[in-house]
N, C-alpha and C. Protein backbone atom coordinates (compact mmCIF):
# COMPACT_ATOMS: atom_id res chain seq x y z
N UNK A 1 -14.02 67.51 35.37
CA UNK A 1 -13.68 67.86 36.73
C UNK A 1 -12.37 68.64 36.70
N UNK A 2 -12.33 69.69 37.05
CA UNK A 2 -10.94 70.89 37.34
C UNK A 2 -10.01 69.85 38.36
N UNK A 3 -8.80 70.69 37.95
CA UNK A 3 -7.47 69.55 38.81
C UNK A 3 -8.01 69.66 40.30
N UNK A 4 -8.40 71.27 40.78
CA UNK A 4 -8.74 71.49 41.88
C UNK A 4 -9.73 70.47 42.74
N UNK A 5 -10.75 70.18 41.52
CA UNK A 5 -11.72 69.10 42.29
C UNK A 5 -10.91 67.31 42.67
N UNK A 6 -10.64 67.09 40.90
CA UNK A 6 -10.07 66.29 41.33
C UNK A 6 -8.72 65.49 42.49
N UNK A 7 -7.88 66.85 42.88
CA UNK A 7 -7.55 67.09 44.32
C UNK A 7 -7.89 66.71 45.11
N UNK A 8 -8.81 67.46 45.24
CA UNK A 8 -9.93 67.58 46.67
C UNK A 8 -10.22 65.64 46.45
N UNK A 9 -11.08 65.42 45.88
CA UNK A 9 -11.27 63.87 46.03
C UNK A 9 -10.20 62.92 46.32
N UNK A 10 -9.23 63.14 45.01
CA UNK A 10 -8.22 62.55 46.22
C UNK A 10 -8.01 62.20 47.09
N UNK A 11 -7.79 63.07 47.92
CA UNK A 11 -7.47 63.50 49.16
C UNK A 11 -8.29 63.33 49.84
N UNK A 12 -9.49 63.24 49.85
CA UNK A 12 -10.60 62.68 50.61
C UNK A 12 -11.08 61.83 50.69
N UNK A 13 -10.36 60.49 49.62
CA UNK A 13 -10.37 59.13 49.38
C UNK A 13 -9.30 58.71 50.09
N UNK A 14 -8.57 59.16 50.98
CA UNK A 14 -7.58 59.25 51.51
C UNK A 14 -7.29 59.52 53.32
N UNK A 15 -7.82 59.15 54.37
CA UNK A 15 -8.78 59.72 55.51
C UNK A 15 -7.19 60.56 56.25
N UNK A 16 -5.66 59.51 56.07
CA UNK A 16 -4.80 60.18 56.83
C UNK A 16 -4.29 61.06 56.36
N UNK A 17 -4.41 61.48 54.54
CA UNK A 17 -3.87 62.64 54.26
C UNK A 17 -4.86 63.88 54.21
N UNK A 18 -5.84 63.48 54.39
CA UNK A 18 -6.74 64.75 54.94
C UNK A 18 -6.77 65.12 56.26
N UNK A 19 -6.46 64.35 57.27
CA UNK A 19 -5.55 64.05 58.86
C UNK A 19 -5.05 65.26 58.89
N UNK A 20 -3.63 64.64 57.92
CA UNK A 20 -2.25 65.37 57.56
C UNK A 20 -2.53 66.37 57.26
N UNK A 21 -3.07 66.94 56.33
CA UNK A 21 -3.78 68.41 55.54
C UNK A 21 -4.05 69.02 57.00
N UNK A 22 -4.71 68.64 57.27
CA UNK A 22 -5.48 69.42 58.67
C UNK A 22 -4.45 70.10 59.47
N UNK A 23 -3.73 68.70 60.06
CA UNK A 23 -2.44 69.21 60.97
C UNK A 23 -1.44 69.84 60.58
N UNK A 24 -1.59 70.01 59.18
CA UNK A 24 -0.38 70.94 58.63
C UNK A 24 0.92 70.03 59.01
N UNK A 25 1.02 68.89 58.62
CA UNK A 25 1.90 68.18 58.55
C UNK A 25 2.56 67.57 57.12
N UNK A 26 2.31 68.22 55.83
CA UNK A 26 2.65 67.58 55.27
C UNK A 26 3.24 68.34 54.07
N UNK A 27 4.09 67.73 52.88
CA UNK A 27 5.21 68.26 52.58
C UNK A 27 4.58 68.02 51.00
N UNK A 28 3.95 69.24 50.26
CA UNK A 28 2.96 69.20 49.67
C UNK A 28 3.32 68.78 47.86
N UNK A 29 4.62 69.31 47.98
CA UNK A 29 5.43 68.48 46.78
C UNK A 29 5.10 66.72 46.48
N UNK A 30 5.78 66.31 48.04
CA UNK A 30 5.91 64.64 48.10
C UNK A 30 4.62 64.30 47.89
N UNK A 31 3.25 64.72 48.31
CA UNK A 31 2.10 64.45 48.56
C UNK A 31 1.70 64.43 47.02
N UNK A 32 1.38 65.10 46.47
CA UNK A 32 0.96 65.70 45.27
C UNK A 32 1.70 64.16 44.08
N UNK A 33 3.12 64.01 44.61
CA UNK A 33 3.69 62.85 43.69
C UNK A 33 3.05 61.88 44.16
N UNK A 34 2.50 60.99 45.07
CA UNK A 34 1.42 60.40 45.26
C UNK A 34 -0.03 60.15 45.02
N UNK A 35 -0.54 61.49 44.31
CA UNK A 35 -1.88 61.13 44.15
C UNK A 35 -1.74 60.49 42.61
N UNK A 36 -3.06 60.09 42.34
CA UNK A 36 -3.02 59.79 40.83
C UNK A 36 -4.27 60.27 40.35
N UNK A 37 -3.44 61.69 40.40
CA UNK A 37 -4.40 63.00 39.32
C UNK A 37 -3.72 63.45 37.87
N UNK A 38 -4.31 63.50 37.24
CA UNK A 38 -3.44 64.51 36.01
C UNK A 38 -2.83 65.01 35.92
N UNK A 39 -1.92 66.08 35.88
CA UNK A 39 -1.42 67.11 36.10
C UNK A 39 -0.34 66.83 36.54
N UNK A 40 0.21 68.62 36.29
CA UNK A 40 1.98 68.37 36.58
C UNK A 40 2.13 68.79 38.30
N UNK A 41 3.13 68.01 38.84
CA UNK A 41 3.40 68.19 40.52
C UNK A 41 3.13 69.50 41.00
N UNK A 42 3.54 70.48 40.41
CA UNK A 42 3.19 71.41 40.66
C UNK A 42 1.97 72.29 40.74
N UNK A 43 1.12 72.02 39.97
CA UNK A 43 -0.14 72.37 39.96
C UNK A 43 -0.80 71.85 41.16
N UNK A 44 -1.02 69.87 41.14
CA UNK A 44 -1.33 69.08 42.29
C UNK A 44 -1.45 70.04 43.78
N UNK A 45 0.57 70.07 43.49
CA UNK A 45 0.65 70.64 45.06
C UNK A 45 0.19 71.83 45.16
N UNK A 46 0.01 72.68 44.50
CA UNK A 46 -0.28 74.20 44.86
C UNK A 46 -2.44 74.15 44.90
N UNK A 47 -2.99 73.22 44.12
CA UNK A 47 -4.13 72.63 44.80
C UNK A 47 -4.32 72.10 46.02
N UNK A 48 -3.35 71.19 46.09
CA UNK A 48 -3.23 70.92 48.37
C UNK A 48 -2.74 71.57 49.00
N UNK A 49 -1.98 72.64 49.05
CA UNK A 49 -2.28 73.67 49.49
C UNK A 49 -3.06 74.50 49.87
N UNK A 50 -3.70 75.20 48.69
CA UNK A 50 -5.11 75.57 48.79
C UNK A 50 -6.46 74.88 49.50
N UNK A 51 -6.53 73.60 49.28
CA UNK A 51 -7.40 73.01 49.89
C UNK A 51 -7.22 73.15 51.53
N UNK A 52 -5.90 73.01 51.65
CA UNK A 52 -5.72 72.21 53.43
C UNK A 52 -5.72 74.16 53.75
N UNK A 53 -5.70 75.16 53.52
CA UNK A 53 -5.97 76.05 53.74
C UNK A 53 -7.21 76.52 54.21
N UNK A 54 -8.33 76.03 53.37
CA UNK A 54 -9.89 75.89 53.30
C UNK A 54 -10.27 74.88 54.48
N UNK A 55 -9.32 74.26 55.15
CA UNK A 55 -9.61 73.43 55.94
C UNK A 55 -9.62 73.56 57.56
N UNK A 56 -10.83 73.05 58.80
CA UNK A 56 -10.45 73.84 59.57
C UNK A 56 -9.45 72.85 60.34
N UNK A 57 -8.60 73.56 61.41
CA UNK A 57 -7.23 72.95 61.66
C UNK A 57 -7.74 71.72 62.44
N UNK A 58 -6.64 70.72 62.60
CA UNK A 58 -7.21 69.56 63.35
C UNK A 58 -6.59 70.08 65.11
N UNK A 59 -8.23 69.58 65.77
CA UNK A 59 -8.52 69.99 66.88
C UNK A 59 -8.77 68.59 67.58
N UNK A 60 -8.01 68.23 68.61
CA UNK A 60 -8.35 67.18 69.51
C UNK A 60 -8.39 67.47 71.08
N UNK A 61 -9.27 66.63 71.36
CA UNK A 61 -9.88 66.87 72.18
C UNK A 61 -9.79 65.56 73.17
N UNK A 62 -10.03 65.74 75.03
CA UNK A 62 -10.36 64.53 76.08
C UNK A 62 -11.59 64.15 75.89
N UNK A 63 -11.80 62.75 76.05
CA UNK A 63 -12.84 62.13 76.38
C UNK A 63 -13.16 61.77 77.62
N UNK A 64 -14.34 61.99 78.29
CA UNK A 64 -14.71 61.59 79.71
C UNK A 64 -15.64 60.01 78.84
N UNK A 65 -14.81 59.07 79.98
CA UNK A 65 -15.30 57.39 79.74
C UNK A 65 -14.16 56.67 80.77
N UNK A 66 -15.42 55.73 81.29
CA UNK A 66 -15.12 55.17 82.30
C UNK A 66 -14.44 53.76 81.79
N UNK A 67 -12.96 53.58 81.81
CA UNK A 67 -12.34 52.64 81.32
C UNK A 67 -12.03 51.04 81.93
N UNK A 68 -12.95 50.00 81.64
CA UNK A 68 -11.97 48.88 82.53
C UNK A 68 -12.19 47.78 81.31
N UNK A 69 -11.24 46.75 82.13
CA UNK A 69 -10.89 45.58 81.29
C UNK A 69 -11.33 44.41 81.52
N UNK A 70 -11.62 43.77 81.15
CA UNK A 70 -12.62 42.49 81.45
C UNK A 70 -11.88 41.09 80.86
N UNK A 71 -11.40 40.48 81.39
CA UNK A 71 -10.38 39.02 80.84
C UNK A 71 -11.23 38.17 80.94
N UNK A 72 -10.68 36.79 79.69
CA UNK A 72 -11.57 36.00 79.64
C UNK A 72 -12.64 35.83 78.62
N UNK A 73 -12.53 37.06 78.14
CA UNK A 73 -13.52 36.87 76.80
C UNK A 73 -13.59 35.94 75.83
N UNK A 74 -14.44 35.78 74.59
CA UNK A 74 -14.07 35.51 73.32
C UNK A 74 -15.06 35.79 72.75
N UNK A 75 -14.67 35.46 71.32
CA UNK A 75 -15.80 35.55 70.02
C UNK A 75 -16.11 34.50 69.60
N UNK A 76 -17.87 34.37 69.55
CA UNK A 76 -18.85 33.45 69.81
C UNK A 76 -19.83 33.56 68.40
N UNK A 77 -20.51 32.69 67.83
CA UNK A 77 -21.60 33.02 66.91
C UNK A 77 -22.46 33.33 67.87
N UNK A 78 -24.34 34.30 67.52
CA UNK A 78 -24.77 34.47 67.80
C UNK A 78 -25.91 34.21 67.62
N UNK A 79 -27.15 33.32 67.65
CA UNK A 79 -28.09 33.30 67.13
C UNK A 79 -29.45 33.88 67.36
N UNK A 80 -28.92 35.30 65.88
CA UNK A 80 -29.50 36.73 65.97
C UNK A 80 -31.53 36.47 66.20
N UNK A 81 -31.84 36.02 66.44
CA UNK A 81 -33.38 35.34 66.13
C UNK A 81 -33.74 35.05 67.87
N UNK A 82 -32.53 34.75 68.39
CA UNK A 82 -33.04 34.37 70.11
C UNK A 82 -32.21 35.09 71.39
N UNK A 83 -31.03 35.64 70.50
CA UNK A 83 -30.14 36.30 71.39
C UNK A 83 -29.16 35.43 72.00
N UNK A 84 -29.10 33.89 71.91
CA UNK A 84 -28.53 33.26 72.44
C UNK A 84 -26.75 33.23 71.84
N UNK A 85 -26.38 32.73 72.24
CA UNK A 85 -24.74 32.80 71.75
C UNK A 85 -24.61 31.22 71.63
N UNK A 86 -23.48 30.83 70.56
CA UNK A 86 -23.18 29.20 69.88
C UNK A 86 -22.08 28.72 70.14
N UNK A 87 -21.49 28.20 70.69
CA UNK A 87 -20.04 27.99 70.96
C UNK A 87 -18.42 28.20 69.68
N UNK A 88 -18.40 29.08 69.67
CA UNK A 88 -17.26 29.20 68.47
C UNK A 88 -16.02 28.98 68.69
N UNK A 89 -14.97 28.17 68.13
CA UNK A 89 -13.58 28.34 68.38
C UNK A 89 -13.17 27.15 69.78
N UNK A 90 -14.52 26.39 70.71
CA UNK A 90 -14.56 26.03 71.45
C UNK A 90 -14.72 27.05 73.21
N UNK A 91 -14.93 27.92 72.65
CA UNK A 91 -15.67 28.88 73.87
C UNK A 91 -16.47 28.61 74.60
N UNK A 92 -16.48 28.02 75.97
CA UNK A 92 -17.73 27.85 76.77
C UNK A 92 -18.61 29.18 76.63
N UNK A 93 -20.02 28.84 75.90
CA UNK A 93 -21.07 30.18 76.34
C UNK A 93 -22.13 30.09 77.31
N UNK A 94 -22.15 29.07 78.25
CA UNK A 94 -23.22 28.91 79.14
C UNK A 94 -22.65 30.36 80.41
N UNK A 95 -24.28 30.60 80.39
CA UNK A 95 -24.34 31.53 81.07
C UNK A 95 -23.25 32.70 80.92
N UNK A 96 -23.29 33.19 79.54
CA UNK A 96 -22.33 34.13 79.03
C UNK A 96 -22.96 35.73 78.49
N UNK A 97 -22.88 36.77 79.14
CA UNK A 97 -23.16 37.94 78.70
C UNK A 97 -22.36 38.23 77.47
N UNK A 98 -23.37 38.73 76.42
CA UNK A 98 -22.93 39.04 75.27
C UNK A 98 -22.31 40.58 75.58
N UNK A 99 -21.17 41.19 75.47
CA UNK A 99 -20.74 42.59 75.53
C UNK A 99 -21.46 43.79 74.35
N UNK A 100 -21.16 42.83 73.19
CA UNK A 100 -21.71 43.53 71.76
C UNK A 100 -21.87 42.37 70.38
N UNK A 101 -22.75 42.70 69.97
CA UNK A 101 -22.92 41.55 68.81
C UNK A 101 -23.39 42.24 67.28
N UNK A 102 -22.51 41.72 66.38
CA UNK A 102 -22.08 42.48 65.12
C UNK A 102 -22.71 41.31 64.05
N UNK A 103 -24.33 41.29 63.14
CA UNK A 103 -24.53 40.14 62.72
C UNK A 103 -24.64 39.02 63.48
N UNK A 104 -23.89 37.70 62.83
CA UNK A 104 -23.54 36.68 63.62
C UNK A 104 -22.70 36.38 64.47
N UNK A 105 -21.95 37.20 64.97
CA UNK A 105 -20.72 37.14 65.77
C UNK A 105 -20.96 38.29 66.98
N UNK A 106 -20.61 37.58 68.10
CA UNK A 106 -20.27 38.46 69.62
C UNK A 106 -19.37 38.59 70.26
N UNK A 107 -19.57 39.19 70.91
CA UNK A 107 -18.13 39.57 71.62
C UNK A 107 -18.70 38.79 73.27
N UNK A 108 -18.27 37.66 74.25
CA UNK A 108 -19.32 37.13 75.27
C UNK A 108 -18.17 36.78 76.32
N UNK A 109 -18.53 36.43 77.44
CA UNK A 109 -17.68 36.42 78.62
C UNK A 109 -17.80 35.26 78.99
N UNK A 110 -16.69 34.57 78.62
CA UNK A 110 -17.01 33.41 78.68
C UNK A 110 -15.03 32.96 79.17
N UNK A 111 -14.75 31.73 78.92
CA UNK A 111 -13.94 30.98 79.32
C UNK A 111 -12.75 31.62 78.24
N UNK A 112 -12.63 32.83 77.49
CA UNK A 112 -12.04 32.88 76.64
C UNK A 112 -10.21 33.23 76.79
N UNK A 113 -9.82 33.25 75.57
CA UNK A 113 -8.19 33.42 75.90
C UNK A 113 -7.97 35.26 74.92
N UNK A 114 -8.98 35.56 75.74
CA UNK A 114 -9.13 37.28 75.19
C UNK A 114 -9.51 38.20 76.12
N UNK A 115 -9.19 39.41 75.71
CA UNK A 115 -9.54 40.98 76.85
C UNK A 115 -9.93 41.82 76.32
N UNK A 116 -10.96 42.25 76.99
CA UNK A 116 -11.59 43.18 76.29
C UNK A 116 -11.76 44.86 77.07
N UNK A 117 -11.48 45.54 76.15
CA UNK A 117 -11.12 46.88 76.85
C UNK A 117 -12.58 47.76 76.34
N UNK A 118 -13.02 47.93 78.17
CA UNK A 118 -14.49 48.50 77.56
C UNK A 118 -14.27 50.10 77.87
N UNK A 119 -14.92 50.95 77.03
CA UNK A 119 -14.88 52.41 77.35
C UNK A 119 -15.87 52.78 77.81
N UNK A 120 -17.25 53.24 78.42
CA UNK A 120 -18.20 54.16 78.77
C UNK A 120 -18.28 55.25 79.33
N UNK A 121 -19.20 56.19 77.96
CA UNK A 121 -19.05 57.86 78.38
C UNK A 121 -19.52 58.16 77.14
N UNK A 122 -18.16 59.26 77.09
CA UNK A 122 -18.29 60.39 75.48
C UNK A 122 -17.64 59.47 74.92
N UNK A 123 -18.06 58.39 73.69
CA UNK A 123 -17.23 57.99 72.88
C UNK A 123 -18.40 57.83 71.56
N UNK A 124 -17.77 57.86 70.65
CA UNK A 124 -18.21 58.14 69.47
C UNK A 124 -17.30 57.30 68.08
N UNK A 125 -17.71 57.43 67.11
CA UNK A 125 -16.87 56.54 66.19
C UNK A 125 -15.34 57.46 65.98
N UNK A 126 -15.35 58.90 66.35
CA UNK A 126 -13.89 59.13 66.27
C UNK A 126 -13.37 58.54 67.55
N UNK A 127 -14.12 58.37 68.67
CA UNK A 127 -12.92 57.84 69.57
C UNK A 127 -12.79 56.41 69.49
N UNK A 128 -13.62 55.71 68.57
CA UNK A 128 -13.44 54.47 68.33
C UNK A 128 -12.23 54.28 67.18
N UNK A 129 -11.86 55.12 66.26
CA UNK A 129 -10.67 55.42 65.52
C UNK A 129 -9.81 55.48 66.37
N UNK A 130 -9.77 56.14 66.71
CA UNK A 130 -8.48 57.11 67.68
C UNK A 130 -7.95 55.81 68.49
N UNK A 131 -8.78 55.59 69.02
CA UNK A 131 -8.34 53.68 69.75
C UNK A 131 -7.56 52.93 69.05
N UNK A 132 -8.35 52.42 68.18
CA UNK A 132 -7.98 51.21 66.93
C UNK A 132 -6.76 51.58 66.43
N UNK A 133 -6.39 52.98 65.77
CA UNK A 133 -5.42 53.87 65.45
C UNK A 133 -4.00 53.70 66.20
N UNK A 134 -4.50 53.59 67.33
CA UNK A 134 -3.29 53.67 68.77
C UNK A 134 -3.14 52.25 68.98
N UNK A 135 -3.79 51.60 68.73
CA UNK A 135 -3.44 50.06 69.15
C UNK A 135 -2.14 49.05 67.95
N UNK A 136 -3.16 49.92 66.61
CA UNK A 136 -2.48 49.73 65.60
C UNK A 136 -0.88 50.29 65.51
N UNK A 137 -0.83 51.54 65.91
CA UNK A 137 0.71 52.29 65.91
C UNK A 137 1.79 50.71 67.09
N UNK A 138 1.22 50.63 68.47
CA UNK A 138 1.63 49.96 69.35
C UNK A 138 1.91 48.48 68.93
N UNK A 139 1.38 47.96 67.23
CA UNK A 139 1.37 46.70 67.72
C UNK A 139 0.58 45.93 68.50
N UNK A 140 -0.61 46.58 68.82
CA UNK A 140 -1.40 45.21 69.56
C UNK A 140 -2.14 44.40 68.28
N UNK A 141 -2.61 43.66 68.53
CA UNK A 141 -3.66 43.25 67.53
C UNK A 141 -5.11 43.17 68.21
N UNK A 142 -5.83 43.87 67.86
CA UNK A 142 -7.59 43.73 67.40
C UNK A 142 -7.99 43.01 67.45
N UNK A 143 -8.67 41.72 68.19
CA UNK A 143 -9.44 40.85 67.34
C UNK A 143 -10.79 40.93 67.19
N UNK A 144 -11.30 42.07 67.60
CA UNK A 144 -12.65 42.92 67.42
C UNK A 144 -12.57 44.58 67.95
N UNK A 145 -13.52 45.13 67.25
CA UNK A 145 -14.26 46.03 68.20
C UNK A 145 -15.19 46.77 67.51
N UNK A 146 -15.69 47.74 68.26
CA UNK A 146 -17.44 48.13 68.09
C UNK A 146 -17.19 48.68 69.03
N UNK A 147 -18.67 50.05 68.97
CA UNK A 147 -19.35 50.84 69.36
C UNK A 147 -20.68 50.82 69.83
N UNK A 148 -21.62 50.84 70.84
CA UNK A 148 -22.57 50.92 70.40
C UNK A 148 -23.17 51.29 71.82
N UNK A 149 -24.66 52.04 71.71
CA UNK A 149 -25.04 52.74 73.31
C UNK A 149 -24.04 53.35 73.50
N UNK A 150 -23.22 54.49 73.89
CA UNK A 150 -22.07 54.82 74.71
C UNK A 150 -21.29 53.92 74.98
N UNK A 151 -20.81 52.64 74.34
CA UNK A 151 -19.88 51.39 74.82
C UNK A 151 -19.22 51.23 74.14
N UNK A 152 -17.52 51.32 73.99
CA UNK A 152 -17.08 51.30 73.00
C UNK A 152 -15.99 50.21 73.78
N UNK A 153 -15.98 49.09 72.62
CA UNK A 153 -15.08 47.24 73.29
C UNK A 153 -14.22 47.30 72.18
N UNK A 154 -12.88 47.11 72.67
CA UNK A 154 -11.80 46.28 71.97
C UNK A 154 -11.60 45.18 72.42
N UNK A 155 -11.23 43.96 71.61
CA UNK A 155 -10.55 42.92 72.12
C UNK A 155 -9.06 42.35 71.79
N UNK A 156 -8.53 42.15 72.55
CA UNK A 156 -7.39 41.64 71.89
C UNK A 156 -6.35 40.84 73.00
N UNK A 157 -5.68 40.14 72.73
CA UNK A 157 -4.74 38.87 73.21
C UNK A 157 -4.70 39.12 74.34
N UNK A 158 -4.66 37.80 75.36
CA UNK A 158 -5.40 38.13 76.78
C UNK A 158 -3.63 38.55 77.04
N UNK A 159 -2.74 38.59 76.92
CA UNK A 159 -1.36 39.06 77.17
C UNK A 159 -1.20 40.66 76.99
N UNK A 160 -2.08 40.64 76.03
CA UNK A 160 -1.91 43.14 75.79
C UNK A 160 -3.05 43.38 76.05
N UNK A 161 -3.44 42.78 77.68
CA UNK A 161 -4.88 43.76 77.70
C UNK A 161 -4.22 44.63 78.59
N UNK A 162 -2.71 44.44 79.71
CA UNK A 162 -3.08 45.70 80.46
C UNK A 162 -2.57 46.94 79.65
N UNK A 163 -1.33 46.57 78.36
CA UNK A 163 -0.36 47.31 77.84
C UNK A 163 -1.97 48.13 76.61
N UNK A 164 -2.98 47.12 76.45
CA UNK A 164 -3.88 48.04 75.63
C UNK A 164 -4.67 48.81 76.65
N UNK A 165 -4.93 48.31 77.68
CA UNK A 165 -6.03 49.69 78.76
C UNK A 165 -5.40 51.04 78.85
N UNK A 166 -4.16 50.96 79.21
CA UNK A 166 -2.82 52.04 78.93
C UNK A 166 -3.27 52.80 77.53
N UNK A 167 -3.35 52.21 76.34
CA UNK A 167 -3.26 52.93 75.48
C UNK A 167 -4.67 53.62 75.00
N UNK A 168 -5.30 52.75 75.48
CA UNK A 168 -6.70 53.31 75.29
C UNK A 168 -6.89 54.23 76.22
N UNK A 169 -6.44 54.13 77.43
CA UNK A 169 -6.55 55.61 77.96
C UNK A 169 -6.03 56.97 77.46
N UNK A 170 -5.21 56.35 77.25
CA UNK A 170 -4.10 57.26 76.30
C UNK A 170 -4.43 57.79 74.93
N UNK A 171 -5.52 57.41 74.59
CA UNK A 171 -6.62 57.65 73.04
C UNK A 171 -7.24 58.35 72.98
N UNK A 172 -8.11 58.25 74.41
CA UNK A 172 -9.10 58.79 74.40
C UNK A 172 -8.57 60.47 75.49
N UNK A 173 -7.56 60.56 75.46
CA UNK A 173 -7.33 61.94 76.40
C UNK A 173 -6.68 62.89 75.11
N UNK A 174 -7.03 62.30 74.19
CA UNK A 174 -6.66 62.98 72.44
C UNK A 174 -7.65 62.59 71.39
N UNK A 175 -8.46 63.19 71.18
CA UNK A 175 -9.28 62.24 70.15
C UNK A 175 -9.21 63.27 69.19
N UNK A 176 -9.11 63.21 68.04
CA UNK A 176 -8.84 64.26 66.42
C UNK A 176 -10.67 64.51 66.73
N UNK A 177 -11.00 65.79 66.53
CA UNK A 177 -12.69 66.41 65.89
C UNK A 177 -12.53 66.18 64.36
């Protein structure tokens, strides 16, 4: 494999410095001392260069999705065979709408000490990044999320659901192509 390829992989084993490449944000010396390719720094960098050249620029874009928040949630087992939901963690699930269910585990509306920030519209797994991404920069914590139908749910501590609806709006009026 030429340094050039091995570069390129790199870097593509890599999702924020190909981000970075894109946005022309990055300082191709320092980068290059980071990978663990062969070669002398100089070569590296004058390969990421070239590459993020070949690359088309990063383009972001608004999402139209209808944003609200739903308190009270939690995460429930699911038993995938009847659709029913199992009490997990001590979660009341009677008479509990499942939001999204991943395997054995759901996301259900129930008596929980969680919030869940639902999106519907244009959302897609980059705007499901772009979310997670922004929640992560802020400090919230996650304690799920998923995609699925046009529905894209975060959950997290019933205390940062309004400071996460904020940011998730705020995600999705930027999403990286």
């Amino acid at each position: 494999m030429s340094l050039a390829a091995e570069t390129r992989a790199a870097v593509r084993a890599r999702p924020w410095l190909l981000r970075a490449l894109r946005a022309g944000a990055v300082n191709y010396a320092a980068a290059a001392e980071t990978l663990d390719v062969d070669g002398d720094t100089d070569s590296i960098a004058t390969a990421l260069r070239r590459f993020a050249e070949d690359l088309d620029p990063l383009d972001a874009g608004s999402r139209e999705a209808t944003i609200r928040m739903r308190s009270g949630v939690g995460l429930a087992g699911v038993d995938v065979l009847t659709g029913e939901s199992a009490a997990d963690s001590g979660a009341e699930t009677d008479d509990a709408d499942v939001l999204l269910a991943v395997g054995e585990e759901a996301i259900v509306t129930t008596d929980g000490s969680l919030t869940a920030i639902l999106a519907e519209g244009d959302v897609d797994a980059a705007a499901l990044s772009a979310v997670v991404d922004r929640l992560r920069a802020e400090n919230v914590v996650v304690d799920a999320a998923g995609l699925a139908g046009g529905t894209l749910v975060v959950v997290v501590p019933r205390s940062d659901g309004a400071n996460a609806l904020r940011h998730v709006e705020s995600a999705l009026e930027s999403v990286p192509a």
